[in-house]
C-alpha atoms as a PDB file:
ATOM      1  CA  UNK A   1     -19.905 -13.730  -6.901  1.00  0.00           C
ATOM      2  CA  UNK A   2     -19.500 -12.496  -3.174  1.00  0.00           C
ATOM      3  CA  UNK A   3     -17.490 -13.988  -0.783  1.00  0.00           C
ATOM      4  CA  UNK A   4     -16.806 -13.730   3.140  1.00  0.00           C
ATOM      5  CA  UNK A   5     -13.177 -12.048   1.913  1.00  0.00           C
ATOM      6  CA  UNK A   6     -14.725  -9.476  -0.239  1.00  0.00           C
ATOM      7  CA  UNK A   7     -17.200  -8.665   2.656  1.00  0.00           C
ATOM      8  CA  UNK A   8     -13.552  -8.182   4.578  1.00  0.00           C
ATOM      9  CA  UNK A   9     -12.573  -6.070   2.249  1.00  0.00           C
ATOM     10  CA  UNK A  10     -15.410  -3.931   1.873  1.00  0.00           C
ATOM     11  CA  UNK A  11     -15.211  -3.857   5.411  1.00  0.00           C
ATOM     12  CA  UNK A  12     -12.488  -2.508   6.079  1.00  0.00           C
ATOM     13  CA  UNK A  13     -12.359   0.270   2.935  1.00  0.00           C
ATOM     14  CA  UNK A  14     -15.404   1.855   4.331  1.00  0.00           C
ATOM     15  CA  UNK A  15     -13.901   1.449   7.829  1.00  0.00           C
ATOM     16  CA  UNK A  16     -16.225  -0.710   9.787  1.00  0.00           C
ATOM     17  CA  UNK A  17     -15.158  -3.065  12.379  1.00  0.00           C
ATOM     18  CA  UNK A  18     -17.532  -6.406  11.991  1.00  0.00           C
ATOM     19  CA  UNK A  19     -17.664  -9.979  13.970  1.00  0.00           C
ATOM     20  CA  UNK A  20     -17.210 -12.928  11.715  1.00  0.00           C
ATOM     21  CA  UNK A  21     -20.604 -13.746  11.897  1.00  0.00           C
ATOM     22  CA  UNK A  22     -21.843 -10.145  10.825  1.00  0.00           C
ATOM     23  CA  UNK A  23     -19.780 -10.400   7.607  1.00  0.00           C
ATOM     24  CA  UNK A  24     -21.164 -14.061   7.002  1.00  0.00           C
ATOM     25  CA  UNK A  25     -24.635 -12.265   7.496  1.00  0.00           C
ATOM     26  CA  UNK A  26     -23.431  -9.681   5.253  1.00  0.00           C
ATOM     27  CA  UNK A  27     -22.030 -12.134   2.469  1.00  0.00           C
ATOM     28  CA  UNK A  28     -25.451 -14.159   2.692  1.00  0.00           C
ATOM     29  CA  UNK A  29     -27.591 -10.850   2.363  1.00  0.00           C
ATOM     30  CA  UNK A  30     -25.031  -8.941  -0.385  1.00  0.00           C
ATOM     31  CA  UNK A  31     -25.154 -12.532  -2.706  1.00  0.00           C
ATOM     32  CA  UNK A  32     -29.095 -12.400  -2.583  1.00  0.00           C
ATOM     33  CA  UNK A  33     -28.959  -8.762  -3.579  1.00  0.00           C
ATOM     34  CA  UNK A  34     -26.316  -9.324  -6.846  1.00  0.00           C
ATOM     35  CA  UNK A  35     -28.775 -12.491  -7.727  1.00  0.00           C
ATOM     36  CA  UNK A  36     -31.886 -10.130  -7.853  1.00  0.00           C
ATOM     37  CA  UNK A  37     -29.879  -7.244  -9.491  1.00  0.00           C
ATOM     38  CA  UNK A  38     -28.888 -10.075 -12.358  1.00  0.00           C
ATOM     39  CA  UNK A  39     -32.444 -11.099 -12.525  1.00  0.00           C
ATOM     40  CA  UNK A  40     -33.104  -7.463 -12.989  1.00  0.00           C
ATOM     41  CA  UNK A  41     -31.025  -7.107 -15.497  1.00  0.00           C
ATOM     42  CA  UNK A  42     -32.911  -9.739 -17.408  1.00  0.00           C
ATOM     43  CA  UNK A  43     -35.611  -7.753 -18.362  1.00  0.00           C
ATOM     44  CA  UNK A  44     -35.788  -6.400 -21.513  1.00  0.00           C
ATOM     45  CA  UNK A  45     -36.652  -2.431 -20.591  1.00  0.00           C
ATOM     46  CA  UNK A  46     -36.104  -0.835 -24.188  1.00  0.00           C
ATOM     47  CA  UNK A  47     -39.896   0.449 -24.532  1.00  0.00           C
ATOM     48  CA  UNK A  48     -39.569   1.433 -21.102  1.00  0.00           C
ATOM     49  CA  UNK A  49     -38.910   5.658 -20.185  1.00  0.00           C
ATOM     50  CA  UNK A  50     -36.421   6.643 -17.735  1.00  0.00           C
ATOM     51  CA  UNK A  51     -38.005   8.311 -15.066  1.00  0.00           C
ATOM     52  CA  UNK A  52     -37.002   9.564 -11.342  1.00  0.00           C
ATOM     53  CA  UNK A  53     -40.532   8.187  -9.833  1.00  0.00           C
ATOM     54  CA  UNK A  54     -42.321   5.246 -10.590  1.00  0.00           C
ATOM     55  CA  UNK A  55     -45.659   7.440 -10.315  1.00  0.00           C
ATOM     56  CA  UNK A  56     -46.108  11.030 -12.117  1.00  0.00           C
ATOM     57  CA  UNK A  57     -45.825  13.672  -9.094  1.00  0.00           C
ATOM     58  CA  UNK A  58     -47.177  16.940  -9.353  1.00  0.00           C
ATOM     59  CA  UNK A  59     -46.391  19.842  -6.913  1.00  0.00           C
ATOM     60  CA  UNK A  60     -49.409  21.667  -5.856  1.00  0.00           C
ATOM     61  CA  UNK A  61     -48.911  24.815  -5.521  1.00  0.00           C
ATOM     62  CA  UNK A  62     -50.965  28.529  -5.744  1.00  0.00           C
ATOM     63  CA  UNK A  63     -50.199  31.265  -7.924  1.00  0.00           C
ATOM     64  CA  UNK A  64     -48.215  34.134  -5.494  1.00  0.00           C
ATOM     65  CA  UNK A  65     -50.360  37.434  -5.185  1.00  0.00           C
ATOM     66  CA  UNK A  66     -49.464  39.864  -4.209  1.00  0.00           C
ATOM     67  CA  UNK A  67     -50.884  41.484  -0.760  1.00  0.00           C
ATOM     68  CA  UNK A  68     -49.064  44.819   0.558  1.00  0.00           C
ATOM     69  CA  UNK A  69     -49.362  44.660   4.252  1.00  0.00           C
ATOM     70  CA  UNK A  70     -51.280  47.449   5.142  1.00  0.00           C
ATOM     71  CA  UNK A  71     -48.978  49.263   7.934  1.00  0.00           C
ATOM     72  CA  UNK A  72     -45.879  49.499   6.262  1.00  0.00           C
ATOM     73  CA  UNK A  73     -44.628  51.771   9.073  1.00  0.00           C
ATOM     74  CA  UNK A  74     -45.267  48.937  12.216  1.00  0.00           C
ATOM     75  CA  UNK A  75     -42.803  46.683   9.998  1.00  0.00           C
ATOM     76  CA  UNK A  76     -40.384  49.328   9.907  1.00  0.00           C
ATOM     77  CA  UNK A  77     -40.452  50.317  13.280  1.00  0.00           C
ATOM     78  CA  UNK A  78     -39.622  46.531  14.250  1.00  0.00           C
ATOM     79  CA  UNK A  79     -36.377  46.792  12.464  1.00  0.00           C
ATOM     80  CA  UNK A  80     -32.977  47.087  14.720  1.00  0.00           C
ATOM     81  CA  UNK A  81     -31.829  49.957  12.366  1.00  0.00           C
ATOM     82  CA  UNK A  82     -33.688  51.845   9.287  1.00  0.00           C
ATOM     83  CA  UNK A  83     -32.851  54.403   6.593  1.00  0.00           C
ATOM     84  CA  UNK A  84     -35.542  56.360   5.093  1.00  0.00           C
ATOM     85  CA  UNK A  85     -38.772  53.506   3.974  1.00  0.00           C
ATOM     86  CA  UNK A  86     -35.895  50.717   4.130  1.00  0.00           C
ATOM     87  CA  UNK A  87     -34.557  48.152   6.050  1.00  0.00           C
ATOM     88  CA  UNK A  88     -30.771  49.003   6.894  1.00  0.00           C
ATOM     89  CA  UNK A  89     -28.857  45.570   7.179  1.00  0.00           C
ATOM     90  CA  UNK A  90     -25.096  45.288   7.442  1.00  0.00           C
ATOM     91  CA  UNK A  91     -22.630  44.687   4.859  1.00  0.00           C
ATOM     92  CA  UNK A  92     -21.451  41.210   4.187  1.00  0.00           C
ATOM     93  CA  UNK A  93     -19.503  41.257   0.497  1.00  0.00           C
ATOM     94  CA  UNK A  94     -16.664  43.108   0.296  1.00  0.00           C
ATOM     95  CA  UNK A  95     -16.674  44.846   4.268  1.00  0.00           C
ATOM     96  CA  UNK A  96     -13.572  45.453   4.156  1.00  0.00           C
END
């Protein structure tokens, strides 16, 4: 099981700096957590489905239409720089 040296340990790997009575805290509260994880591991799951969510999630979501904005032109004159009906962007592969 857990002990107050592991908790040390721990402690110091991920690099955090705690009193004595944090890491008996910590060994307390990290014991009860390994119990319930054995308890867990108890259960016999084999009918049961892996899933990511313990509910079924669906996204809502709307089919996209299509809509042309209607002044094509205002767009383009909103644009720092243009060329012909297109917006003219700089080059970021390759600008050498």
């Amino acid at each position: 099981m857990i002990d107050r040296e592991l908790v040390h340990k721990v402690a110091l790997l991920a690099r955090l700096e705690l009193t004595p009575e944090e890491e008996a805290q910590f060994t307390t509260q990290l014991g009860s957590i390994l119990d319930y994880i054995e308890q867990l591991n108890e259960l016999d799951v084999s009918d049961v489905l892996p899933t990511a969510r313990a509910i079924d999630v669906s996204n809502v979501t709307r089919e996209d239409e299509l809509h042309p904005y209607p002044d094509r032109e205002a767009i383009l004159k909103g644009a720092p720089e243009q060329e012909g009906e297109f917006f003219k962007v700089p080059k970021i592969l390759n600008a050498e």
